[in-house]
PDB file of N, CA and C in Angstrom:
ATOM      1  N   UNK A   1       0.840  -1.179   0.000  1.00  0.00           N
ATOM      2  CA  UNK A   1       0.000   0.000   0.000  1.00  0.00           C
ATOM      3  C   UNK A   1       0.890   1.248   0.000  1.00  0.00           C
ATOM      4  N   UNK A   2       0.619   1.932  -0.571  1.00  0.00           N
ATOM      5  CA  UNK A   2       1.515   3.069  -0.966  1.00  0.00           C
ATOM      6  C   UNK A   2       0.781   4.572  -0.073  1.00  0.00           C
ATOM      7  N   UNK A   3       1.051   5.701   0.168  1.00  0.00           N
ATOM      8  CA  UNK A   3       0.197   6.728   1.033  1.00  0.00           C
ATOM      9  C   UNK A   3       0.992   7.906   0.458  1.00  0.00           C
ATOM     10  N   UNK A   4       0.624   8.966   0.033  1.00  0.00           N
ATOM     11  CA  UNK A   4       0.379   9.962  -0.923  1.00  0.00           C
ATOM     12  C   UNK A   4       0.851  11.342   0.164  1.00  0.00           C
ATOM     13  N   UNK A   5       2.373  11.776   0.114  1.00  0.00           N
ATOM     14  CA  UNK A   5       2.761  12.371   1.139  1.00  0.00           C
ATOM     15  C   UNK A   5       3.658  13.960   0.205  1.00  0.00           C
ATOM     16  N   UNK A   6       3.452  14.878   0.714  1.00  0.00           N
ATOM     17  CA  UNK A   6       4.117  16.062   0.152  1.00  0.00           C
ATOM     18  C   UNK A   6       5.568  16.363   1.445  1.00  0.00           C
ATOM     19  N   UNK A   7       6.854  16.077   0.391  1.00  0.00           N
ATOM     20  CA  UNK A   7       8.143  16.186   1.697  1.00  0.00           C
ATOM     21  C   UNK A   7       8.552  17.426   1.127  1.00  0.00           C
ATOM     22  N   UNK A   8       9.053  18.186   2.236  1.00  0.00           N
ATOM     23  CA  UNK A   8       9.664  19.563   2.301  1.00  0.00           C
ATOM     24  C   UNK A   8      10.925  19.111   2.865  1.00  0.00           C
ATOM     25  N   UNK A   9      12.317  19.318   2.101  1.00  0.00           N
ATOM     26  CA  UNK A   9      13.395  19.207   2.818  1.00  0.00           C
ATOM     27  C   UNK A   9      13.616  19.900   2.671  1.00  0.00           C
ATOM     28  N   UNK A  10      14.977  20.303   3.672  1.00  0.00           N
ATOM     29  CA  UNK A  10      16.177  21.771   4.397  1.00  0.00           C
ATOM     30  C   UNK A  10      17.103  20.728   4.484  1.00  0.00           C
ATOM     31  N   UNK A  11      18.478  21.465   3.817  1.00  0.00           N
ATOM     32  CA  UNK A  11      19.837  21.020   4.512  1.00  0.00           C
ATOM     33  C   UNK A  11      20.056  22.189   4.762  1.00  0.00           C
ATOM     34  N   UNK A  12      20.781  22.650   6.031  1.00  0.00           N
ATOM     35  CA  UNK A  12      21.578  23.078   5.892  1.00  0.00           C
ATOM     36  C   UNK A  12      23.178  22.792   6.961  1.00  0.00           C
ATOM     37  N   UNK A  13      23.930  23.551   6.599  1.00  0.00           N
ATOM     38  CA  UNK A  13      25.229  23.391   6.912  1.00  0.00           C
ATOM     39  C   UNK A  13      25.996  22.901   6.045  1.00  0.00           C
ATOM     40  N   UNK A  14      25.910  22.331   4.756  1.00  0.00           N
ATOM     41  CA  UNK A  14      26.070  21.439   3.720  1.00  0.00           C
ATOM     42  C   UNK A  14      27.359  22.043   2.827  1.00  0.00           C
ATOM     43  N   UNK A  15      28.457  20.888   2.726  1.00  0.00           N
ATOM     44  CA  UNK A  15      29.626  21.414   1.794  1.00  0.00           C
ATOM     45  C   UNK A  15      28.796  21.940   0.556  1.00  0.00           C
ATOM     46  N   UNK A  16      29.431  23.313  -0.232  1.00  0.00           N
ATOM     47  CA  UNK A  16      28.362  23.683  -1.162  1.00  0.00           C
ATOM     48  C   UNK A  16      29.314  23.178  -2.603  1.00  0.00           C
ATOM     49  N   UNK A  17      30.316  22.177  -2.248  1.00  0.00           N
ATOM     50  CA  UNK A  17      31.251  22.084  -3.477  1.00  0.00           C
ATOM     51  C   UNK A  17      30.533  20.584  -4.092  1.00  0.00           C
ATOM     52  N   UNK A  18      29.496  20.020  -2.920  1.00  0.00           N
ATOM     53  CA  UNK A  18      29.028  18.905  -3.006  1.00  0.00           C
ATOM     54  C   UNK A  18      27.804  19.149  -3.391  1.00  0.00           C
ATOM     55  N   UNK A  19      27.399  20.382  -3.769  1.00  0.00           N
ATOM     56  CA  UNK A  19      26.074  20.815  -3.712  1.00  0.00           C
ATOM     57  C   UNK A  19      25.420  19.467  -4.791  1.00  0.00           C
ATOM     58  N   UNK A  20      25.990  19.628  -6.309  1.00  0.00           N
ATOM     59  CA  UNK A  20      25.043  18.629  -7.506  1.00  0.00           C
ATOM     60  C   UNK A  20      25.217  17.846  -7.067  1.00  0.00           C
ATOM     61  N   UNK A  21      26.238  16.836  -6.230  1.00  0.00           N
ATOM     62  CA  UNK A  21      25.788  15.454  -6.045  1.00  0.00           C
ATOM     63  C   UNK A  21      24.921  15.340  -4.808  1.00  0.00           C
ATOM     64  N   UNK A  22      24.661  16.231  -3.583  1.00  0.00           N
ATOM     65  CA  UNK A  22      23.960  16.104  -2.857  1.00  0.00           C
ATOM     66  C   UNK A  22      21.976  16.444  -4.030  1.00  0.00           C
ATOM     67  N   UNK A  23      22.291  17.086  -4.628  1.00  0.00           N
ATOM     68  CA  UNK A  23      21.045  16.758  -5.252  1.00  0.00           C
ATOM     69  C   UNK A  23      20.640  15.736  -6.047  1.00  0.00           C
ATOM     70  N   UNK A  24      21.541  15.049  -6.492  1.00  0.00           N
ATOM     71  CA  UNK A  24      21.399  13.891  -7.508  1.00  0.00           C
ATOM     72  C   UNK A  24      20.618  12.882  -6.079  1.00  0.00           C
ATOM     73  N   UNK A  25      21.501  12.859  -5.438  1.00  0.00           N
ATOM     74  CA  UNK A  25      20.970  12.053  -4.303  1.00  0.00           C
ATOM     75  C   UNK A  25      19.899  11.567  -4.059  1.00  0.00           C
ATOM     76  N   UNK A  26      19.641  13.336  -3.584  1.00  0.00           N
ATOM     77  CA  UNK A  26      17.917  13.334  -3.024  1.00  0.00           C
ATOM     78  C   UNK A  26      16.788  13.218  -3.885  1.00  0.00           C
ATOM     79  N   UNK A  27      17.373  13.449  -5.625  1.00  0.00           N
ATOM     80  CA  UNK A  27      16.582  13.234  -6.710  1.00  0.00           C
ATOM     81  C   UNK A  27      16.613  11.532  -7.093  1.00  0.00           C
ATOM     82  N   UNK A  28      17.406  11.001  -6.260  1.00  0.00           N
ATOM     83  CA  UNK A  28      17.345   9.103  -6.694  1.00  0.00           C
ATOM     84  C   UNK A  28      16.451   9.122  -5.626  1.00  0.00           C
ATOM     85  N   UNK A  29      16.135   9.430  -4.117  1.00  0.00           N
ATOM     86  CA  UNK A  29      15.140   9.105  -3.054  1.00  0.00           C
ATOM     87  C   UNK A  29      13.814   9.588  -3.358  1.00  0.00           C
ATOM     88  N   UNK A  30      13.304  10.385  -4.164  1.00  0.00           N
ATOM     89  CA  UNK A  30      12.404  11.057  -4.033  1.00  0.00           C
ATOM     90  C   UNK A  30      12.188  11.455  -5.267  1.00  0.00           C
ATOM     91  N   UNK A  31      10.685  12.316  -5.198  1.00  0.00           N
ATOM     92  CA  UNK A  31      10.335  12.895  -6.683  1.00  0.00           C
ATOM     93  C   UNK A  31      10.840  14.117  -6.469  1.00  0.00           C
ATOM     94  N   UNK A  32      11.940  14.933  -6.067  1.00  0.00           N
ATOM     95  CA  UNK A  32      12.159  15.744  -6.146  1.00  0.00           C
ATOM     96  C   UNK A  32      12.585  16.377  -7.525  1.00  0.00           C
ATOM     97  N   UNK A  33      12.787  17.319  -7.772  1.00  0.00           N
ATOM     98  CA  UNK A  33      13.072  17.736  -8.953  1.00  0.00           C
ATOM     99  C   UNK A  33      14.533  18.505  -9.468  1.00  0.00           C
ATOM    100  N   UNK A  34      15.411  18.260  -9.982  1.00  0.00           N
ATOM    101  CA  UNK A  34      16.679  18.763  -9.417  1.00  0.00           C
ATOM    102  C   UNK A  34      16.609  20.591  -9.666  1.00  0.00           C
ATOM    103  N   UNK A  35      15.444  20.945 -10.591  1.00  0.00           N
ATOM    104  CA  UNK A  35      15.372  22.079 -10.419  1.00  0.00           C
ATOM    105  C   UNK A  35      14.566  22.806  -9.634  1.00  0.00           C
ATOM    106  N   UNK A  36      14.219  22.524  -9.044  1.00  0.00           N
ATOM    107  CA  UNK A  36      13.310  22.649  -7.440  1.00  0.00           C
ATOM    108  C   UNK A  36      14.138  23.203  -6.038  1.00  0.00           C
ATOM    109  N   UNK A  37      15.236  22.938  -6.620  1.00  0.00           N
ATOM    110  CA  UNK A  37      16.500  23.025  -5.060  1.00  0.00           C
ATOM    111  C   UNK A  37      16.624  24.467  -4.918  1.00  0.00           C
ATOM    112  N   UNK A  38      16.618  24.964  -4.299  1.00  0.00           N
ATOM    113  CA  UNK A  38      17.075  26.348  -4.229  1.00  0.00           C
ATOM    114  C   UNK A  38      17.870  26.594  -2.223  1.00  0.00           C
ATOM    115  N   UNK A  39      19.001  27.329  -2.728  1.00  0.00           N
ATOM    116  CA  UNK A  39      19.823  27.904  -1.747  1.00  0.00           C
ATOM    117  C   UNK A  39      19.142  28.785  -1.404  1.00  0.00           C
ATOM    118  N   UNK A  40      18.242  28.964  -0.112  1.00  0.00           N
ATOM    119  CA  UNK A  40      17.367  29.821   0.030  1.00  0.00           C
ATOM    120  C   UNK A  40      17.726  30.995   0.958  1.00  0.00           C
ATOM    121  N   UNK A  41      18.895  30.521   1.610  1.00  0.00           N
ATOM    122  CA  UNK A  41      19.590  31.612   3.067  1.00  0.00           C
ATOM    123  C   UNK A  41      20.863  31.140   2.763  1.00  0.00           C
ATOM    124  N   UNK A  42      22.241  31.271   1.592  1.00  0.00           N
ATOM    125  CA  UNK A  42      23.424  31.263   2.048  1.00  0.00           C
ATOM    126  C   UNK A  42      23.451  29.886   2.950  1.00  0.00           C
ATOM    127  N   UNK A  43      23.711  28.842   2.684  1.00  0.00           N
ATOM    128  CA  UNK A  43      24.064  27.742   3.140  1.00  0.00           C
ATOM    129  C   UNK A  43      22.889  26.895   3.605  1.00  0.00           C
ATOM    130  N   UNK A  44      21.311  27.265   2.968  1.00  0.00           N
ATOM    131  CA  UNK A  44      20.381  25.692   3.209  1.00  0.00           C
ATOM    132  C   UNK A  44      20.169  25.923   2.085  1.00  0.00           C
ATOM    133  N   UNK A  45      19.850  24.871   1.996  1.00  0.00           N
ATOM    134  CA  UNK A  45      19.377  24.480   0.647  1.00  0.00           C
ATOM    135  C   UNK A  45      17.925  23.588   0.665  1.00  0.00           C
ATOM    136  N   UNK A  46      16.642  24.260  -0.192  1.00  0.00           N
ATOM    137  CA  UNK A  46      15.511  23.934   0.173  1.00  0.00           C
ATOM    138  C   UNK A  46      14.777  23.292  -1.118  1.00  0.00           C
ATOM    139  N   UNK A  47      13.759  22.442  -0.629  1.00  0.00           N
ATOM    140  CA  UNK A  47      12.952  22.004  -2.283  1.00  0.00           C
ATOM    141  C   UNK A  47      12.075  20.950  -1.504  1.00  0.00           C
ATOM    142  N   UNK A  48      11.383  21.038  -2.344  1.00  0.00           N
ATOM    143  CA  UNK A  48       9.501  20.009  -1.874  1.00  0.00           C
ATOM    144  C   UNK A  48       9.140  19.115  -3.108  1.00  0.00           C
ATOM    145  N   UNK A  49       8.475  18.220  -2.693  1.00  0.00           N
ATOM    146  CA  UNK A  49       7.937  17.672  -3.651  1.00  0.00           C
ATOM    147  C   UNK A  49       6.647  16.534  -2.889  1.00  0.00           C
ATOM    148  N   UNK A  50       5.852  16.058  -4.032  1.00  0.00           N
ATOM    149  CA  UNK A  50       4.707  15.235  -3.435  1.00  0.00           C
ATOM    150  C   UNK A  50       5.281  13.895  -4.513  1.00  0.00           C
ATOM    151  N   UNK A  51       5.158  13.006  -3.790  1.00  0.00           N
ATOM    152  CA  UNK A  51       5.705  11.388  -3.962  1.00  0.00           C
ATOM    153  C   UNK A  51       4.365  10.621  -3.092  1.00  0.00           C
ATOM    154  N   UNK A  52       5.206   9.356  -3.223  1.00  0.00           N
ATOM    155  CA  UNK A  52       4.470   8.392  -2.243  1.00  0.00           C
ATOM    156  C   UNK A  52       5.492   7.574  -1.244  1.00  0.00           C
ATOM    157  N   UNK A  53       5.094   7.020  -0.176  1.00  0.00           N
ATOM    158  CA  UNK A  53       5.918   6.219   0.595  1.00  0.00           C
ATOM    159  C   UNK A  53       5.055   4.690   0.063  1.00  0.00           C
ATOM    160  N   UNK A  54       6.058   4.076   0.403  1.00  0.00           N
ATOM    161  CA  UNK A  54       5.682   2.698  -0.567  1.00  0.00           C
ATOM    162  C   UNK A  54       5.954   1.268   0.987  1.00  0.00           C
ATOM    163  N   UNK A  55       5.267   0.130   0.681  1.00  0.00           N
ATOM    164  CA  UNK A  55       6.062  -0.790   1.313  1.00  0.00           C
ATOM    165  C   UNK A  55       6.287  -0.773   2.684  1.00  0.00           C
ATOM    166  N   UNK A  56       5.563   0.249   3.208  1.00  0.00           N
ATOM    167  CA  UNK A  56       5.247   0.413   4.847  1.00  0.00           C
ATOM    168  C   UNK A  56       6.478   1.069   5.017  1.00  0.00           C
ATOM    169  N   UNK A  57       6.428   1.645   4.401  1.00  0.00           N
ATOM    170  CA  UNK A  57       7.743   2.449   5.134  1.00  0.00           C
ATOM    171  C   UNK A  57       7.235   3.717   5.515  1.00  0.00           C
ATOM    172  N   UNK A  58       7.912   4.526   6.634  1.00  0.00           N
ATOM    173  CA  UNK A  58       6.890   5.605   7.333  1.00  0.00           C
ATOM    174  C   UNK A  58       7.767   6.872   7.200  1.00  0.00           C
ATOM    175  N   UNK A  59       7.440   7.429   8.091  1.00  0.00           N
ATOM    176  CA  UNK A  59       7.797   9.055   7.590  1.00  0.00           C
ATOM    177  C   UNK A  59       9.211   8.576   8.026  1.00  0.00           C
ATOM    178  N   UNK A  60       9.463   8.271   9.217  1.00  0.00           N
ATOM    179  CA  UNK A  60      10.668   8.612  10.166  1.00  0.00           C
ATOM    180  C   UNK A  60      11.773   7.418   9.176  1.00  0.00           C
ATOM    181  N   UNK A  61      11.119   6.169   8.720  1.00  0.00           N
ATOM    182  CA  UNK A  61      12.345   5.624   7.644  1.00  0.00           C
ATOM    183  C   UNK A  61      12.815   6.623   6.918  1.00  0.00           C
ATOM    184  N   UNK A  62      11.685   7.056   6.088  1.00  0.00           N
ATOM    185  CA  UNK A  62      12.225   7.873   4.944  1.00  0.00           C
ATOM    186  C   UNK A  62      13.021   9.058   5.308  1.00  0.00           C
ATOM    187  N   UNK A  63      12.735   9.980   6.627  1.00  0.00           N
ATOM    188  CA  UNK A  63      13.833  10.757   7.152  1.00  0.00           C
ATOM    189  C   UNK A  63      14.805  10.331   7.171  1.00  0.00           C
ATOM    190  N   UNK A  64      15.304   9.110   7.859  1.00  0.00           N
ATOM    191  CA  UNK A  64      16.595   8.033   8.018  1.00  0.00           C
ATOM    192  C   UNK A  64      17.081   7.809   6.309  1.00  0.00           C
ATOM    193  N   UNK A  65      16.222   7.121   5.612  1.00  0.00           N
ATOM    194  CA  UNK A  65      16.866   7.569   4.190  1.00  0.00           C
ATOM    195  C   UNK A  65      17.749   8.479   3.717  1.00  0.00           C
ATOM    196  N   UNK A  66      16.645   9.772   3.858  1.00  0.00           N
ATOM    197  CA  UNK A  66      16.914  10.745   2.922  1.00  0.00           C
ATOM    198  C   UNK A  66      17.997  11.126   3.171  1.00  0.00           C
ATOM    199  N   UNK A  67      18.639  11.649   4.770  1.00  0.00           N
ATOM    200  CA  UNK A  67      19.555  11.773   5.498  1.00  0.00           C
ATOM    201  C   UNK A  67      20.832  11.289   5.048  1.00  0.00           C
ATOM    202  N   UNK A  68      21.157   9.784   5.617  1.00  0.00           N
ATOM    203  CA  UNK A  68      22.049   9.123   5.148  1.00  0.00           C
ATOM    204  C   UNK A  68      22.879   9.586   3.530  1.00  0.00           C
ATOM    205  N   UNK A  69      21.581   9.471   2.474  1.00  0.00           N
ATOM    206  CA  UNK A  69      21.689   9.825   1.391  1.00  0.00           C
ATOM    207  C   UNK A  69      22.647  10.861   1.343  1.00  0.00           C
ATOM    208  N   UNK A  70      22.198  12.116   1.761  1.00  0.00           N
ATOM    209  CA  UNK A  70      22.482  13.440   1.894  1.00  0.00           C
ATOM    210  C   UNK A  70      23.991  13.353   3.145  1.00  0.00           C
ATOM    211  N   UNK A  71      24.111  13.091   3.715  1.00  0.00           N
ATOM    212  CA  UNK A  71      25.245  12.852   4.226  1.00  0.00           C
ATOM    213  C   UNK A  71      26.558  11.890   3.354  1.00  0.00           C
ATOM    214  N   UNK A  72      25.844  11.193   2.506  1.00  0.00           N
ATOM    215  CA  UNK A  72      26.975  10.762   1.766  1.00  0.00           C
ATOM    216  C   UNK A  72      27.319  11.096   0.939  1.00  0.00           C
ATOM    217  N   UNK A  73      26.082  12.137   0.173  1.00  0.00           N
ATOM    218  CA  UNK A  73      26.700  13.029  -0.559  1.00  0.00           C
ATOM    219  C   UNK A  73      27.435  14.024  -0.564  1.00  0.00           C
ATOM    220  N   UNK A  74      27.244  14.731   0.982  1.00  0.00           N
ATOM    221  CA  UNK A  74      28.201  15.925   1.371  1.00  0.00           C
ATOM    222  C   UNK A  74      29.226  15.193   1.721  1.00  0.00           C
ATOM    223  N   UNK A  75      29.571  14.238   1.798  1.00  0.00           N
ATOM    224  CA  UNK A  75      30.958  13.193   2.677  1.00  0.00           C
ATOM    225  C   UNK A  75      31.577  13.963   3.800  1.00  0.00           C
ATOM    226  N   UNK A  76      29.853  13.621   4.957  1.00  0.00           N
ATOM    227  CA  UNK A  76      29.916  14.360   6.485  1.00  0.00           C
ATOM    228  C   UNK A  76      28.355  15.159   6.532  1.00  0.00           C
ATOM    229  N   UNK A  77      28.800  15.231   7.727  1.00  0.00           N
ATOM    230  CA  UNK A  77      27.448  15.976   8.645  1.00  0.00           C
ATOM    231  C   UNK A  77      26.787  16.897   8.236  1.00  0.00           C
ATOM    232  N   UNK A  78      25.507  16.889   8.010  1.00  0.00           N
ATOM    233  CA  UNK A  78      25.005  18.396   7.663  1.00  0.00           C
ATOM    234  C   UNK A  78      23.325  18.045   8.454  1.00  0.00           C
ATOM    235  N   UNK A  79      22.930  19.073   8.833  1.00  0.00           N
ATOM    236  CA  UNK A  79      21.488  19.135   9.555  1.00  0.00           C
ATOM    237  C   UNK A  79      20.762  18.563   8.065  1.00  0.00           C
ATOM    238  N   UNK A  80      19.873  17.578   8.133  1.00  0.00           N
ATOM    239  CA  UNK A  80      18.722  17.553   7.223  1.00  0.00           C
ATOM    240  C   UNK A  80      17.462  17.327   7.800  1.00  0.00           C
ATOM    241  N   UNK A  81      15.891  18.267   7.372  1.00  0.00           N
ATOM    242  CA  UNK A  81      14.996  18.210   8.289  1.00  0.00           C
ATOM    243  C   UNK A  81      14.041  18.303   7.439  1.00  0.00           C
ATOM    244  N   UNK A  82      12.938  17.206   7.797  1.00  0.00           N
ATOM    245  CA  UNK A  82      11.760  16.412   6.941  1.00  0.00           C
ATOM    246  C   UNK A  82      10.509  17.416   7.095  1.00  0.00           C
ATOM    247  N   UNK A  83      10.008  17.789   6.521  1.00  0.00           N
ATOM    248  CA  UNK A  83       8.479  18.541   7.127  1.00  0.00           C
ATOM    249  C   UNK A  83       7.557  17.466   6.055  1.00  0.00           C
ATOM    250  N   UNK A  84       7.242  16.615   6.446  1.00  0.00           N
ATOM    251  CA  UNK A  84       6.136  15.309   6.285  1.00  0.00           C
ATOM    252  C   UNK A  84       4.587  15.925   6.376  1.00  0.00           C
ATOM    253  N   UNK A  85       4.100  16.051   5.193  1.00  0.00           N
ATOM    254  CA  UNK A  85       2.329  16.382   5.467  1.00  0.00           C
ATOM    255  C   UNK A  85       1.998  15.085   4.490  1.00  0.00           C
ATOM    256  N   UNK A  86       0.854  14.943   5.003  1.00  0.00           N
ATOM    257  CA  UNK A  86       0.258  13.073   4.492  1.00  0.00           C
ATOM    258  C   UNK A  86      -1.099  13.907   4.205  1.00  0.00           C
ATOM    259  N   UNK A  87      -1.037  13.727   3.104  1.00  0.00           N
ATOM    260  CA  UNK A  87      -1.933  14.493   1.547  1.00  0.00           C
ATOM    261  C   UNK A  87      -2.930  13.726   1.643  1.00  0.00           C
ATOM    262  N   UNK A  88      -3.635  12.553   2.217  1.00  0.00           N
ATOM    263  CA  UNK A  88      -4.832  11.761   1.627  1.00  0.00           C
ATOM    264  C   UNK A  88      -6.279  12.037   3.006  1.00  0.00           C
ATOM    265  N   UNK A  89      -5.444  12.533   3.693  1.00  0.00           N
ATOM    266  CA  UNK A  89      -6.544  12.428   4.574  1.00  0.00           C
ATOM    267  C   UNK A  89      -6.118  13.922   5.439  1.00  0.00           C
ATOM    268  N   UNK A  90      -6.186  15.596   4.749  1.00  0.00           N
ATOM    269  CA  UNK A  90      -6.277  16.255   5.333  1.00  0.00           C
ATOM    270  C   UNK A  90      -7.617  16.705   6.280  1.00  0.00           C
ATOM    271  N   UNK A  91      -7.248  17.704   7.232  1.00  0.00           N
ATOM    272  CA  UNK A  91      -8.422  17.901   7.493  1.00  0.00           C
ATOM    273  C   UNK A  91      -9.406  18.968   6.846  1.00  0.00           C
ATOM    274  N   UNK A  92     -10.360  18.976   6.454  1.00  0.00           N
ATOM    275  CA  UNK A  92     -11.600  20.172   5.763  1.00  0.00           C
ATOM    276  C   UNK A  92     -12.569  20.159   6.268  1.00  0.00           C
ATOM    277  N   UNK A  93     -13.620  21.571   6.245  1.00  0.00           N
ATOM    278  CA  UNK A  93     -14.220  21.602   6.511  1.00  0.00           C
ATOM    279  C   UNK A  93     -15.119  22.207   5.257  1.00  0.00           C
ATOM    280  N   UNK A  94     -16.390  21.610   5.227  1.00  0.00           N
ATOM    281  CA  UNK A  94     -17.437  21.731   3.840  1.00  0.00           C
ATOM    282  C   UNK A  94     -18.904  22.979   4.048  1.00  0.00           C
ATOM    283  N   UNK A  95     -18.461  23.512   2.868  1.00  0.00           N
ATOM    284  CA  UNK A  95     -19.320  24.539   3.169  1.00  0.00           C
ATOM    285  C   UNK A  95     -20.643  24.923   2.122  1.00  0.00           C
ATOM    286  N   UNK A  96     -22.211  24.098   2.588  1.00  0.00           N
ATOM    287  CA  UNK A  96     -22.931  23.950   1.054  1.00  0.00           C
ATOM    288  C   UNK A  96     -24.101  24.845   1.777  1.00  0.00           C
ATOM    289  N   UNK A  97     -24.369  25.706   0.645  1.00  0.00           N
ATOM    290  CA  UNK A  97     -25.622  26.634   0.263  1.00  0.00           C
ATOM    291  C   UNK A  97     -26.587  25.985  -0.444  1.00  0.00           C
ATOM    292  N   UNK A  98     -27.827  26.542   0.516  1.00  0.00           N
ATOM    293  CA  UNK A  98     -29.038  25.154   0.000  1.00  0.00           C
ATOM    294  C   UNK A  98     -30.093  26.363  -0.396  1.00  0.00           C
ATOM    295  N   UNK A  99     -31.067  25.871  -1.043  1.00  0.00           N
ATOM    296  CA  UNK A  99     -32.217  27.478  -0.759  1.00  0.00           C
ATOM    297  C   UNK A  99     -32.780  27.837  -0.097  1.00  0.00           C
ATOM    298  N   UNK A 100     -32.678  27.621   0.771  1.00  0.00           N
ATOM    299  CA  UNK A 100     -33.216  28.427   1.960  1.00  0.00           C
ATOM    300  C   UNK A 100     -31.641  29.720   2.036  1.00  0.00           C
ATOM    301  N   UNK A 101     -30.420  29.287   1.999  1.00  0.00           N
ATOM    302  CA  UNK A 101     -29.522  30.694   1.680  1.00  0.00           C
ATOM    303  C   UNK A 101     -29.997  30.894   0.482  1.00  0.00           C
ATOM    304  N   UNK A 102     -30.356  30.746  -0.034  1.00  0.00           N
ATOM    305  CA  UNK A 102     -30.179  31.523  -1.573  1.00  0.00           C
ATOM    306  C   UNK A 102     -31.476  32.643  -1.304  1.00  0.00           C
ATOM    307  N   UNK A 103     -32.765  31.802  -1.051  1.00  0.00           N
ATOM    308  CA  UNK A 103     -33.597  32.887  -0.827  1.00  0.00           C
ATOM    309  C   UNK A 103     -33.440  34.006  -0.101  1.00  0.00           C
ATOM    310  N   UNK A 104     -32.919  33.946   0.905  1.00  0.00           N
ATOM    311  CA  UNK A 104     -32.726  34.420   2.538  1.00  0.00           C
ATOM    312  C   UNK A 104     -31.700  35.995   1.436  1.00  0.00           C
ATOM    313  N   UNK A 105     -30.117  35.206   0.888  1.00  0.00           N
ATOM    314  CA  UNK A 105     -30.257  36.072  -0.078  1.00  0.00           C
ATOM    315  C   UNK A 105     -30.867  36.967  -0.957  1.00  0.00           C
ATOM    316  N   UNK A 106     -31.364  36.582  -1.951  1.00  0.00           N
ATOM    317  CA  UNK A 106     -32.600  37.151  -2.900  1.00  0.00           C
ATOM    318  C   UNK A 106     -33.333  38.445  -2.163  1.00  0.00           C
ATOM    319  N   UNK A 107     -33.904  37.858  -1.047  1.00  0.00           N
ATOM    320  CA  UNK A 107     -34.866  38.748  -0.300  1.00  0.00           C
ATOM    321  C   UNK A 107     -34.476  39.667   0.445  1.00  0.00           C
ATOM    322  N   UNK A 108     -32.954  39.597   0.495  1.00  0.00           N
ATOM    323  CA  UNK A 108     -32.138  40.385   1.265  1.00  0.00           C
ATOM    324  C   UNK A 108     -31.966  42.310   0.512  1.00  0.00           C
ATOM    325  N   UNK A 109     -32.324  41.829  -0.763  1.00  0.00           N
ATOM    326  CA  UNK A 109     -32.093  42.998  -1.597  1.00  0.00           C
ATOM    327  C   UNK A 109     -33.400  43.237  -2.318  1.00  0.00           C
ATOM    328  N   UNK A 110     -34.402  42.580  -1.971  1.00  0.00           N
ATOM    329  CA  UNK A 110     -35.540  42.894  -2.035  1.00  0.00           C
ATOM    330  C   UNK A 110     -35.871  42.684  -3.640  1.00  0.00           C
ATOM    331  N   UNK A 111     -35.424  41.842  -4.477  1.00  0.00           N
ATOM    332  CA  UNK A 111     -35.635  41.276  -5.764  1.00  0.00           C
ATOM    333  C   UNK A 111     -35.581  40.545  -6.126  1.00  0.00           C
ATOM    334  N   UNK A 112     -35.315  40.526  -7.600  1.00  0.00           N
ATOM    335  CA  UNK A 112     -35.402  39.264  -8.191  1.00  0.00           C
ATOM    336  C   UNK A 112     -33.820  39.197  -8.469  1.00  0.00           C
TER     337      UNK A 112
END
């Protein structure tokens, strides 16, 4: 069963000489897009994308993934941080006009 998730990653601290292969990386883990990355503050580097997690694997694997990934691409440490929203079951709230508003309308302005 697969679950329909939008990931927001941040590196930062990240060698910036490693910058393309740290994106190749995160573009083999993910649907990211390699033109999506953007250096957004002088040393993070930011980009989103909506994928799926596959195979029961959960948010906090795929953090552990992505990470690793990204650490072997910088060859060493750099902060990487997941912002995980799970797209299939947000919350909403529904908002339907029946006629009784519509009239309530109508009559409000005294016409047709």
């Amino acid at each position: 069963m697969s679950r329909f998730y939008e990931m927001l990653l941040e590196i930062k601290g990240y060698n910036r000489t490693n910058q393309t292969e740290i994106i190749n990386a995160c573009t083999n883990q993910w649907g990211f897009g390699a033109d999506s990355f953007n250096d957004v503050h002088n040393g993070i580097l930011h980009t989103w994308a909506r994928d799926s997690l596959c195979s029961g694997e959960t948010e906090e694997d795929f953090a552990h993934r992505i990470a690793q990934a990204v650490w072997k691409a910088n060859h060493g440490y750099c902060q990487v941080a997941i912002l995980a929203t799970y797209l299939e079951e947000l919350p909403y709230e529904e908002h339907v006009r029946n006629e009784d508003d519509y009239n309530k309308w109508k009559s409000s302005f005294g016409g047709d």
